[in-house]
C-alpha atoms as a PDB file:
ATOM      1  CA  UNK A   1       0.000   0.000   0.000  1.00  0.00           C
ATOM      2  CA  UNK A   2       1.714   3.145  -0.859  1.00  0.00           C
ATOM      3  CA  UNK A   3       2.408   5.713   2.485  1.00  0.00           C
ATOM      4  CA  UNK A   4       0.618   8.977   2.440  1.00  0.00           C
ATOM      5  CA  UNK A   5       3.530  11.899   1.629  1.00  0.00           C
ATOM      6  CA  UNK A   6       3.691  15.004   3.965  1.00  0.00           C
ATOM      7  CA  UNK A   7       1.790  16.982   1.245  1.00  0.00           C
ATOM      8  CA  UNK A   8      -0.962  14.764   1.803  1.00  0.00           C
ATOM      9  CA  UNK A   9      -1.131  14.369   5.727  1.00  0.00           C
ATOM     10  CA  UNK A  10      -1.724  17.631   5.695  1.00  0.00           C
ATOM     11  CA  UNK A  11      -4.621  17.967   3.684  1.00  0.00           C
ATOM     12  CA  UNK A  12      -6.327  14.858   5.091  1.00  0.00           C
ATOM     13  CA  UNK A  13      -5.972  17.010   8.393  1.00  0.00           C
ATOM     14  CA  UNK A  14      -7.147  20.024   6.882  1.00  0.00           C
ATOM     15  CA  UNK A  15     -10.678  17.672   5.932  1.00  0.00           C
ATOM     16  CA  UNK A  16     -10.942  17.153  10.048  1.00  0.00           C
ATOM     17  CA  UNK A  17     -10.920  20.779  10.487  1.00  0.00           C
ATOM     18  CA  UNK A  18      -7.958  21.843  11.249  1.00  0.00           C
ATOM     19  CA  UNK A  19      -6.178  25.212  10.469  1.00  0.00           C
ATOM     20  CA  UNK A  20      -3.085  24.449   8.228  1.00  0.00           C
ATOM     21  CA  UNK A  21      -0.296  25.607  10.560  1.00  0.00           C
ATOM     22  CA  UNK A  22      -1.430  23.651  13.433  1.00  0.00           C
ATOM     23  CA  UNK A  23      -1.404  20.498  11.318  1.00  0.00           C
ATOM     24  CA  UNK A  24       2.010  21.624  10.447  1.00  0.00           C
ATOM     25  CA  UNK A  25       3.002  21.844  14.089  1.00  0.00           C
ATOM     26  CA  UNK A  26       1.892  18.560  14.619  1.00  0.00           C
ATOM     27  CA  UNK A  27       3.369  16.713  11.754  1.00  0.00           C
ATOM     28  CA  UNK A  28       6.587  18.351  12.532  1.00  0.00           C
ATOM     29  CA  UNK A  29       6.173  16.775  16.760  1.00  0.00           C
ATOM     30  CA  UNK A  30       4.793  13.990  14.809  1.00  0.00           C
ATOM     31  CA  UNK A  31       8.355  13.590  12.810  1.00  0.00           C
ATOM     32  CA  UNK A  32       9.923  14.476  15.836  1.00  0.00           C
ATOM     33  CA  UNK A  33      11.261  17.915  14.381  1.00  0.00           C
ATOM     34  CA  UNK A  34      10.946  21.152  16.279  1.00  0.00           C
ATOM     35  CA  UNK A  35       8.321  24.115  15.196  1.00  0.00           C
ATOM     36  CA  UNK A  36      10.566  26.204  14.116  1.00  0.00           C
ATOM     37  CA  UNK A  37      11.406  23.540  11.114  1.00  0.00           C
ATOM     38  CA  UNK A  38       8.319  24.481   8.719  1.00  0.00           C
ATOM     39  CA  UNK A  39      10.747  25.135   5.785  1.00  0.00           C
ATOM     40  CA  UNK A  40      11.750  21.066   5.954  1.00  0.00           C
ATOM     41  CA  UNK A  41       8.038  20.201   5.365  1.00  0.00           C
ATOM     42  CA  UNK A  42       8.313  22.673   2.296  1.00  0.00           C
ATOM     43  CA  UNK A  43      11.201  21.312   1.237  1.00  0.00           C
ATOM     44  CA  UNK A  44      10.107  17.572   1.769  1.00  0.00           C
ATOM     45  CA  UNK A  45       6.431  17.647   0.938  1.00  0.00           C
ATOM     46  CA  UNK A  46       6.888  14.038  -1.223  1.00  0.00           C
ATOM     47  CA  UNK A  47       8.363  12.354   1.354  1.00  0.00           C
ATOM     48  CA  UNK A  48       6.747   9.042   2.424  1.00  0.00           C
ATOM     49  CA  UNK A  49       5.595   9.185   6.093  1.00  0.00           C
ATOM     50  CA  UNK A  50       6.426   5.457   8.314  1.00  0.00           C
ATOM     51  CA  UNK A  51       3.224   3.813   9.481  1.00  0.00           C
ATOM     52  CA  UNK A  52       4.394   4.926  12.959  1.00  0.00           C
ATOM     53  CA  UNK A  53       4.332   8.335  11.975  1.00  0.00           C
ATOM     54  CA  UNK A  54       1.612   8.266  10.370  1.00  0.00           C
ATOM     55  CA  UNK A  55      -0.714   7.044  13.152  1.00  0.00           C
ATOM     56  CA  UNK A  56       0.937   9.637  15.376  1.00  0.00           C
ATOM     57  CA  UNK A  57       0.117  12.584  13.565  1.00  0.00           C
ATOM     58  CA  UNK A  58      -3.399  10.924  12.866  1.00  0.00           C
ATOM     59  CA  UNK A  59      -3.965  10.945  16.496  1.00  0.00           C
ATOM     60  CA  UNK A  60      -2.551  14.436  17.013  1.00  0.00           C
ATOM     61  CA  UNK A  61      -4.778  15.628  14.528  1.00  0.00           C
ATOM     62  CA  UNK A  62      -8.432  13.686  16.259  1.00  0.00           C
ATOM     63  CA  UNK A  63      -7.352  15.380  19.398  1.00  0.00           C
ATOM     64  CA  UNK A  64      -6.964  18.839  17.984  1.00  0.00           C
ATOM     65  CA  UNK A  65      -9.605  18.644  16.089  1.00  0.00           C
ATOM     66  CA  UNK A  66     -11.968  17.589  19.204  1.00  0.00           C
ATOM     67  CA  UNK A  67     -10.794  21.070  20.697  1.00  0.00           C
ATOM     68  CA  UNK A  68      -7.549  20.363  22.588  1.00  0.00           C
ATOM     69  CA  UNK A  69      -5.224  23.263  22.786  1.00  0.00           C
ATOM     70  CA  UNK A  70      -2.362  22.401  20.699  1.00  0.00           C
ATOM     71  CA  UNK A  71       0.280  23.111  23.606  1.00  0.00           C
ATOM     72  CA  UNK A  72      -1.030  20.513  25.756  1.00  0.00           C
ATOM     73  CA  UNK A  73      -0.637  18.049  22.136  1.00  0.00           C
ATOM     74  CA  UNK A  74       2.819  19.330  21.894  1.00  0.00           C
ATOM     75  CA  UNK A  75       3.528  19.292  25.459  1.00  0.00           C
ATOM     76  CA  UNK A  76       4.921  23.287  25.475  1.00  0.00           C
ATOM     77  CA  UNK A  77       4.509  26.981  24.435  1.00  0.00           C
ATOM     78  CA  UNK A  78       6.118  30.344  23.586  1.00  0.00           C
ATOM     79  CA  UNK A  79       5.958  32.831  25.552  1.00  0.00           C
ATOM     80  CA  UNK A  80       8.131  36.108  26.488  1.00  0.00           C
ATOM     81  CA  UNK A  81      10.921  34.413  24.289  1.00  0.00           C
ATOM     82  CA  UNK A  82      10.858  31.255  26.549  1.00  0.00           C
ATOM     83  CA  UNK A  83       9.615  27.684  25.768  1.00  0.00           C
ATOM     84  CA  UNK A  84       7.257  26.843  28.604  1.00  0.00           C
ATOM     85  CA  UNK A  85       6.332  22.980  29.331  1.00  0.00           C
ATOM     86  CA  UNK A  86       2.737  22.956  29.516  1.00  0.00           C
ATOM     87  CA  UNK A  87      -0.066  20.309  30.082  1.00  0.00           C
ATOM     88  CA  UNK A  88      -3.367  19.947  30.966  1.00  0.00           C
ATOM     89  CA  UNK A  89      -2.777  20.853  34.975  1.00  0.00           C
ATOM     90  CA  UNK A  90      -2.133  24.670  33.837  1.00  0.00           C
ATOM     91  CA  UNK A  91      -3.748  27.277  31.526  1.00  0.00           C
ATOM     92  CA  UNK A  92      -1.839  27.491  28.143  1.00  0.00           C
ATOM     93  CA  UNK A  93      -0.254  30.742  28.336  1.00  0.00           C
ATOM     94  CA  UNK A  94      -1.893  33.270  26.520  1.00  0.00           C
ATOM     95  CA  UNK A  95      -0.097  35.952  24.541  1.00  0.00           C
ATOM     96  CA  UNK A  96      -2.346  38.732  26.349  1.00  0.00           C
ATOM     97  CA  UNK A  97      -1.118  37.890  29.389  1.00  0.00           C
ATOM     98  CA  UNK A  98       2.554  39.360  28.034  1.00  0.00           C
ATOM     99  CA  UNK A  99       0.703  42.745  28.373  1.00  0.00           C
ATOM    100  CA  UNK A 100       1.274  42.521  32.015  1.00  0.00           C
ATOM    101  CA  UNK A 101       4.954  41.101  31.993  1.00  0.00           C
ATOM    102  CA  UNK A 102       6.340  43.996  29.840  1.00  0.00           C
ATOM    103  CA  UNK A 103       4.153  46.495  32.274  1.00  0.00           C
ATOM    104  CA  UNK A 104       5.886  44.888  35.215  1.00  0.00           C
ATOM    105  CA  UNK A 105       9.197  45.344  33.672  1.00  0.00           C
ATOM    106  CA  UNK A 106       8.549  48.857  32.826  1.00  0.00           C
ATOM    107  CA  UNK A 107       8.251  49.401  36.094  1.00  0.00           C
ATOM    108  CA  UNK A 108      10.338  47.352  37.475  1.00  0.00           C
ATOM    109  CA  UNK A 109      13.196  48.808  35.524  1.00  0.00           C
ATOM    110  CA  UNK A 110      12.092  52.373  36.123  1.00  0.00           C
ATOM    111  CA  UNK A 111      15.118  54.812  37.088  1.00  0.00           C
ATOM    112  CA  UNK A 112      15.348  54.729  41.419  1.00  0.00           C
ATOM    113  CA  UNK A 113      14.020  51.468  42.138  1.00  0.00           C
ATOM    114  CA  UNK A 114      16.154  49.251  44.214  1.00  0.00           C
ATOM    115  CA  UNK A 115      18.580  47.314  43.384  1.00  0.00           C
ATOM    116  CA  UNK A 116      17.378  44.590  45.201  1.00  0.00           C
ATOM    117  CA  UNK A 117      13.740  43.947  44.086  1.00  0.00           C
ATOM    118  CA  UNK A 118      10.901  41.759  45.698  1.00  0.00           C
ATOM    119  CA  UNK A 119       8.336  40.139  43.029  1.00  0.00           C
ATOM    120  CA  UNK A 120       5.225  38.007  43.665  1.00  0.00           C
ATOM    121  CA  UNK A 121       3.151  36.190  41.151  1.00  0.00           C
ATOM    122  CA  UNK A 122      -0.126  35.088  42.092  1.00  0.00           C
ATOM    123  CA  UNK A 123      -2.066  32.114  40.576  1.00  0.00           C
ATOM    124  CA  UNK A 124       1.092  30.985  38.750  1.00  0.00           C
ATOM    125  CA  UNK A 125       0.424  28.185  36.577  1.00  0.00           C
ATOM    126  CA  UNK A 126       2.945  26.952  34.686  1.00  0.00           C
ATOM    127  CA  UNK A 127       5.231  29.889  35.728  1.00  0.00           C
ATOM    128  CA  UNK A 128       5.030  32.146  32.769  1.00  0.00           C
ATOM    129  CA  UNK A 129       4.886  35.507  34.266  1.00  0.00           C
ATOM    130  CA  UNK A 130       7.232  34.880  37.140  1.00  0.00           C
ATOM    131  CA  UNK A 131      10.236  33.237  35.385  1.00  0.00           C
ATOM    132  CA  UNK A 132       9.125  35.805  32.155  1.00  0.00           C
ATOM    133  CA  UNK A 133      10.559  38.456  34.612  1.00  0.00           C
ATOM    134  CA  UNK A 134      12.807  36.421  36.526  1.00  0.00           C
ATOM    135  CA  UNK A 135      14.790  35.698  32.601  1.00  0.00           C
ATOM    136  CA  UNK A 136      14.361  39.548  32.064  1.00  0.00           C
ATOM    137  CA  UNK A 137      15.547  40.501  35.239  1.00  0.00           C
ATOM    138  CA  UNK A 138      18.369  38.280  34.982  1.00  0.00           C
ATOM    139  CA  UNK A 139      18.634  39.198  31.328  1.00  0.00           C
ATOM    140  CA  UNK A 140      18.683  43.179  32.721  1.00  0.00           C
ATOM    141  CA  UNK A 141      21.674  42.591  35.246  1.00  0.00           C
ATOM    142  CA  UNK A 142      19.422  43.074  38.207  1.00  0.00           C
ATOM    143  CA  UNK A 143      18.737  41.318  41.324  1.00  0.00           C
ATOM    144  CA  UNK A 144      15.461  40.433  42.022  1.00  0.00           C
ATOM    145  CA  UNK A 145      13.535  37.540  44.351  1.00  0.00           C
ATOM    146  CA  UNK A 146      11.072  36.014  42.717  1.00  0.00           C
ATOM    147  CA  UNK A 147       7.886  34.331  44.237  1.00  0.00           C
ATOM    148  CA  UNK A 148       5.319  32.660  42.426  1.00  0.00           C
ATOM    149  CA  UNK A 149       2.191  31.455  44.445  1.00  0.00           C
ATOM    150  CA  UNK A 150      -0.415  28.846  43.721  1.00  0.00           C
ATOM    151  CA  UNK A 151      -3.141  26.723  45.039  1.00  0.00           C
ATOM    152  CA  UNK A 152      -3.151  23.833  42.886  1.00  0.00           C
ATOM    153  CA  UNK A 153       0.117  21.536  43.549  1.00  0.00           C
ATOM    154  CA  UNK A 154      -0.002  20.060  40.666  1.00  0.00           C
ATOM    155  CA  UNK A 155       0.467  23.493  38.382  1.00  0.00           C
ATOM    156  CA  UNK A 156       3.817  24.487  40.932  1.00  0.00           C
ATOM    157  CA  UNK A 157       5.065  21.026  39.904  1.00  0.00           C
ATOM    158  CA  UNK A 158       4.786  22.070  36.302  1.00  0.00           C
ATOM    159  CA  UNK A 159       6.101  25.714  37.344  1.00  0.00           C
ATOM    160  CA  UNK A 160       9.126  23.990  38.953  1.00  0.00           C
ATOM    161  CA  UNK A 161       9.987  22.134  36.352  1.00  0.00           C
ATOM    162  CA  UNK A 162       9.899  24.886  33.730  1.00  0.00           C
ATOM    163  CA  UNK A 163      12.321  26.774  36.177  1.00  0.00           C
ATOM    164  CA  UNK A 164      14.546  23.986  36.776  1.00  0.00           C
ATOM    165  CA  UNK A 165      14.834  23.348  32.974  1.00  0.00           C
ATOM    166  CA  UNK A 166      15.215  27.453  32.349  1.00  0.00           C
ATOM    167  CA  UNK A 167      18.349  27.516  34.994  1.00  0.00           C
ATOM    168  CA  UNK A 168      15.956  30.072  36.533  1.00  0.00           C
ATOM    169  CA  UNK A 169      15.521  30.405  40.577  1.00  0.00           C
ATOM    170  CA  UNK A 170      11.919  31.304  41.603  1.00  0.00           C
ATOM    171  CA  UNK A 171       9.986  30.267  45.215  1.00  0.00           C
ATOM    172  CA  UNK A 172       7.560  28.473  44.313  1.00  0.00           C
ATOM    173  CA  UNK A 173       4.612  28.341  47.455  1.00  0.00           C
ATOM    174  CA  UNK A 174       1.403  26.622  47.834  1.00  0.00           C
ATOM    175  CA  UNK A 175      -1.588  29.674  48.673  1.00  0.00           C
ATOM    176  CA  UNK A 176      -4.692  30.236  47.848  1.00  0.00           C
ATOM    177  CA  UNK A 177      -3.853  34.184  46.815  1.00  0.00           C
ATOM    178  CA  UNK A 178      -2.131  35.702  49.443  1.00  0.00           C
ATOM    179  CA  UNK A 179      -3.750  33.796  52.442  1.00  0.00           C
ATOM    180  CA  UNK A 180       0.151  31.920  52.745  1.00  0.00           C
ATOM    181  CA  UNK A 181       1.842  34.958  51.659  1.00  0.00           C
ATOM    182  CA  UNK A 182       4.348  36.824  54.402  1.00  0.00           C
ATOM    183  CA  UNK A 183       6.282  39.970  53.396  1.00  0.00           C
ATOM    184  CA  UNK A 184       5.713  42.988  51.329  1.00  0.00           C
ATOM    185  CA  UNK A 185       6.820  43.423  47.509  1.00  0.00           C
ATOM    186  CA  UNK A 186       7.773  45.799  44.901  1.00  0.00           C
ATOM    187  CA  UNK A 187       5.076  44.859  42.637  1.00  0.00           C
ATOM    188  CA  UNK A 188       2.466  41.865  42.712  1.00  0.00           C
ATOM    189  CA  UNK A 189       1.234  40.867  39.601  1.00  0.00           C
ATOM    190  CA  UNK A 190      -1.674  38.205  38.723  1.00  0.00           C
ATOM    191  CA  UNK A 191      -3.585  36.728  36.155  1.00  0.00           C
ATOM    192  CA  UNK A 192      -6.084  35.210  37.916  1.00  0.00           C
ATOM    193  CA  UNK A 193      -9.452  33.445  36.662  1.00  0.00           C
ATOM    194  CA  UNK A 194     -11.551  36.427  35.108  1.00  0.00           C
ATOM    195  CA  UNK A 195     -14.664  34.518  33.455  1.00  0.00           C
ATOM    196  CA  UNK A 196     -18.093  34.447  34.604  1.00  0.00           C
ATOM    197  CA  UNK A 197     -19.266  30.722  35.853  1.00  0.00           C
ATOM    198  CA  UNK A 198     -22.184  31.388  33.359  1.00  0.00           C
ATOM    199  CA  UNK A 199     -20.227  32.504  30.500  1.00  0.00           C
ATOM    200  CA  UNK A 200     -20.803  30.184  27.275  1.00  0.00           C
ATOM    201  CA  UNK A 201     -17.339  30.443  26.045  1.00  0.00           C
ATOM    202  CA  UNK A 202     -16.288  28.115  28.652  1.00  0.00           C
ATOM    203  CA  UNK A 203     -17.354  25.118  26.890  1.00  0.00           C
ATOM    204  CA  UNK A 204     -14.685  25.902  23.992  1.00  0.00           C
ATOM    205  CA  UNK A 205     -11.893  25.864  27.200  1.00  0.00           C
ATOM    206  CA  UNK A 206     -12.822  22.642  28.433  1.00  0.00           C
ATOM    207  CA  UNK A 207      -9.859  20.969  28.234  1.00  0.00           C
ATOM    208  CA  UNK A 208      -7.740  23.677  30.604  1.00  0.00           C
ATOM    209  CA  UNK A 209      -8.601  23.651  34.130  1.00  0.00           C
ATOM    210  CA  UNK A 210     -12.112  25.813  35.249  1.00  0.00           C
ATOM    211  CA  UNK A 211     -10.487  26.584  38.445  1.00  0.00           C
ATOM    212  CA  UNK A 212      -7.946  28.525  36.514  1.00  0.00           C
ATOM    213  CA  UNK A 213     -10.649  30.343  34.397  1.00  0.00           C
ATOM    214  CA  UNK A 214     -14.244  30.909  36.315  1.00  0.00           C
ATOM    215  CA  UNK A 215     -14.502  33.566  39.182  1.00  0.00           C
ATOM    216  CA  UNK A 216     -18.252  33.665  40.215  1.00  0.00           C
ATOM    217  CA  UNK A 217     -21.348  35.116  38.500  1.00  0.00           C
ATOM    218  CA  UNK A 218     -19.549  38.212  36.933  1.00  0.00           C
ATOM    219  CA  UNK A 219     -16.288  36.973  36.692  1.00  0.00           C
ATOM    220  CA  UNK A 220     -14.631  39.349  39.361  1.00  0.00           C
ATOM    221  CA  UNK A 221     -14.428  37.291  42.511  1.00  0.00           C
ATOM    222  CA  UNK A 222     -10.538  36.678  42.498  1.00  0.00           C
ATOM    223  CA  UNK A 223      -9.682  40.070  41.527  1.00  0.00           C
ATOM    224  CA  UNK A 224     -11.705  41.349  44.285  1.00  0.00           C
ATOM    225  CA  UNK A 225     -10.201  39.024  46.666  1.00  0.00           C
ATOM    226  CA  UNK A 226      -6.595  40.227  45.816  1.00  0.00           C
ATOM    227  CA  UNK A 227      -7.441  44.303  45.719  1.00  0.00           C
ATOM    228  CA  UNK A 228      -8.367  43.360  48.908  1.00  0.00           C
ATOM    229  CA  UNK A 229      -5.212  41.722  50.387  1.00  0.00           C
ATOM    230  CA  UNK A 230      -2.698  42.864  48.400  1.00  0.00           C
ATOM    231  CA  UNK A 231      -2.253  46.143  50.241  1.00  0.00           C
ATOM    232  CA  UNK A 232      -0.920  44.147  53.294  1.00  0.00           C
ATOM    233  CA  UNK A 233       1.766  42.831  51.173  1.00  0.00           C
ATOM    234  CA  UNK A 234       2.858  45.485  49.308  1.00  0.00           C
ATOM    235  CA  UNK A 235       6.348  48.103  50.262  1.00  0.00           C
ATOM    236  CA  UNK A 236       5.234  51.955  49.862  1.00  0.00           C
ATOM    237  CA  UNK A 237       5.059  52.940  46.605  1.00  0.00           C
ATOM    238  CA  UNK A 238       4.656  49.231  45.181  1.00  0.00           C
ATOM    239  CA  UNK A 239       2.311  48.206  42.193  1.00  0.00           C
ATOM    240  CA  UNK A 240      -0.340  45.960  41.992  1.00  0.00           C
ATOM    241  CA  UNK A 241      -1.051  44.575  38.626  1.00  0.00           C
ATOM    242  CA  UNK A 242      -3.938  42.607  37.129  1.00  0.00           C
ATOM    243  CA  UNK A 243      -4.824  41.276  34.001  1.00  0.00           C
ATOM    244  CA  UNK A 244      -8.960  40.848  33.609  1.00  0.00           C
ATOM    245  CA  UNK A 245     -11.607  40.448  31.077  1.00  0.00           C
ATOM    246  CA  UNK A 246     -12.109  42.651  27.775  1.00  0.00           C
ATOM    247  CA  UNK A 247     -14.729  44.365  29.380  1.00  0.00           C
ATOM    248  CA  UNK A 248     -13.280  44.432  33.478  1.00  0.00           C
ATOM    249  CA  UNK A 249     -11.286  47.707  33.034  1.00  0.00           C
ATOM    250  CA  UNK A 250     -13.646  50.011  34.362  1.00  0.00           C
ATOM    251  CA  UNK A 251     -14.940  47.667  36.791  1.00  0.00           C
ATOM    252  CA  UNK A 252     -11.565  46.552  38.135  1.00  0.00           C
ATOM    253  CA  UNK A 253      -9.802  50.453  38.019  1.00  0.00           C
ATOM    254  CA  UNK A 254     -13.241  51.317  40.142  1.00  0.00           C
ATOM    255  CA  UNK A 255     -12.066  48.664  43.076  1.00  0.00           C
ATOM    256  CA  UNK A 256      -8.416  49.363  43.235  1.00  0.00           C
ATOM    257  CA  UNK A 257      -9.905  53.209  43.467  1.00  0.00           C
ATOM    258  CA  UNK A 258     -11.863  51.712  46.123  1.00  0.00           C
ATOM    259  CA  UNK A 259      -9.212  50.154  47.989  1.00  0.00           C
ATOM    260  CA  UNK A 260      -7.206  53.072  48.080  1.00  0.00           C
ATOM    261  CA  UNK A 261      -4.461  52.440  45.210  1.00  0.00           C
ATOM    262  CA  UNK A 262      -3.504  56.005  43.486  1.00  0.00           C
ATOM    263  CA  UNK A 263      -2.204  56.517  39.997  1.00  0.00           C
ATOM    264  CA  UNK A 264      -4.736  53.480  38.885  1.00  0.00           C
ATOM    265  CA  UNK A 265      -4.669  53.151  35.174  1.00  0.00           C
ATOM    266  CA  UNK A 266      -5.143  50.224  32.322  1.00  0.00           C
ATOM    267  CA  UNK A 267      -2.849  49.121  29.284  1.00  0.00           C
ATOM    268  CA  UNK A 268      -3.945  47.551  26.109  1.00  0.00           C
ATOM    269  CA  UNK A 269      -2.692  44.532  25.006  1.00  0.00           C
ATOM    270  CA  UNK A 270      -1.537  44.407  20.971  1.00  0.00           C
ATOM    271  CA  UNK A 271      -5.561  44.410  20.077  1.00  0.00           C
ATOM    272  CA  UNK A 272      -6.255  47.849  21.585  1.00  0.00           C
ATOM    273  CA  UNK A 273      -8.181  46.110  24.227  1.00  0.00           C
ATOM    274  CA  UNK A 274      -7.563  47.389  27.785  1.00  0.00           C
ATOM    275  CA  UNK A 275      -5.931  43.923  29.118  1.00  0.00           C
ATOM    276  CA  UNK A 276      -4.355  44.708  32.140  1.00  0.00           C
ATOM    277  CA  UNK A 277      -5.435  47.503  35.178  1.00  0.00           C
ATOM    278  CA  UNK A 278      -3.027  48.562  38.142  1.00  0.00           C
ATOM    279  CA  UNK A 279      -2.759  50.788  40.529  1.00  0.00           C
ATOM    280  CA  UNK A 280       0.022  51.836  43.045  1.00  0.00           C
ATOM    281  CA  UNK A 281      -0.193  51.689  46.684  1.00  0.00           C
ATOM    282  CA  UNK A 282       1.011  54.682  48.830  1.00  0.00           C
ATOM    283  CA  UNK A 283      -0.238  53.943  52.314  1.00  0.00           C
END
């Protein structure tokens, strides 16, 4: 029986559904290659795939196509310039959320900060935003502790191991939000779960953990919860710094007003949409 080529793996996963550079992705894990290798599927599109290969990127492709976030299929993700391992015990990081790293650098950064700087990430995951900033710190020559809080065990296993396999040193800390937390910090930021329970887009998230994407009826019960700690646990002058919902700006700027936090603004992320809200703390 003659093998199906690249060429035509491809388009028999195009018939399932699927977009054509995810399929590409996969063949590429598939064939063992990396992602960044698209040019060898150009330049090999005749090439005869082995049964074994074949059956792999078949099953690749069923799960992809039955709405599994390609990460968790390729077991990792870009983000901030660094390869995160990901599965299905964390969010897949989400190129919005690297609104809020480059705001916490900016600030972090800023002329007459300390030299010494004390970072907290809450609701961690797989580690993205706290070894994004631990890399760029690094990168930036300056010295910075780095603590990266979560309540599900199972995501700071899959943090750890990103940071072990980075060469990057974070403390990692089991908490539900700051309820574990001691000591204050130059800046806290969080991406916590900003969907309401009743929102019908969860059922195309399925496969990522709800705890990591529900907050109550409107969404806002975790970022509520934090504006309301995170005062305790942050030096004078530090920054608090949430990313929320498309529509949450006003909503969240309103409760950090609330709370007392001056200078509270938003940032848009790359789509014009106001991603991420802060606000600094002066008490």
């Amino acid at each position: 029986m003659t093998q199906a080529t690249c060429a035509q793996a491809l388009a028999t996963a195009q018939t399932l559904g699927l977009e054509r550079l995810d399929a590409q992705w996969l063949l590429l894990h598939a064939l063992g290659k990396r992602s960044v290798e698209r040019a060898w599927l150009l330049a090999h599109d005749t090439d005869e795939l082995t049964d074994e290969v074949a059956q792999r990127f078949r099953d690749f492709s069923l799960r992809r196509a039955r709405g599994e976030p390609l990460a968790y299929i390729v077991g990792s993700k870009a983000f901030f310039g660094l390869e995160l391992r990901v599965d299905a015990r964390v969010l897949v990081p989400r190129p919005d959320t690297e609104t809020l790293v480059q705001w916490s650098l900016d600030l972090l950064l800023a002329p007459g900060k300390p030299r010494a700087l004390e970072v907290l990430d809450l609701g961690t995951g797989s580690g993205a935003i706290a070894l994004a900033l631990a890399h760029s710190l690094q990168a930036a020559g300056r010295a910075a502790r780095l603590v990266a809080v979560d309540a599900s065990v199972d995501a700071l296993d899959v943090a750890r191991d990103n940071a072990s396999r980075l060469c990057l040193t974070v403390e990692l800390l089991q908490s539900r939000w700051l309820q574990q937390v001691t000591g204050r910090f130059h800046l806290i930021a969080s991406n916590p779960p900003y969907i309401a329970c009743t929102d019908p887009h969860l059922a195309a998230l399925a496969h990522e953990p709800l705890e990591a994407l529900a907050a109550g009826a409107d969404g806002l019960d975790d970022l509520r919860q934090i504006i309301e700690q995170a005062g305790a646990h942050l030096l004078p002058d530090g920054w608090l710094l949430l990313e929320h919902g498309y529509n949450q700006a006003a909503q969240v700027r309103e409760l950090l007003l609330q709370q007392g936090f001056s200078r509270v603004c938003s940032r848009q992320d790359l789509a014009g949409i106001e991603r991420c809200s802060g606000g600094q703390w002066a008490r």
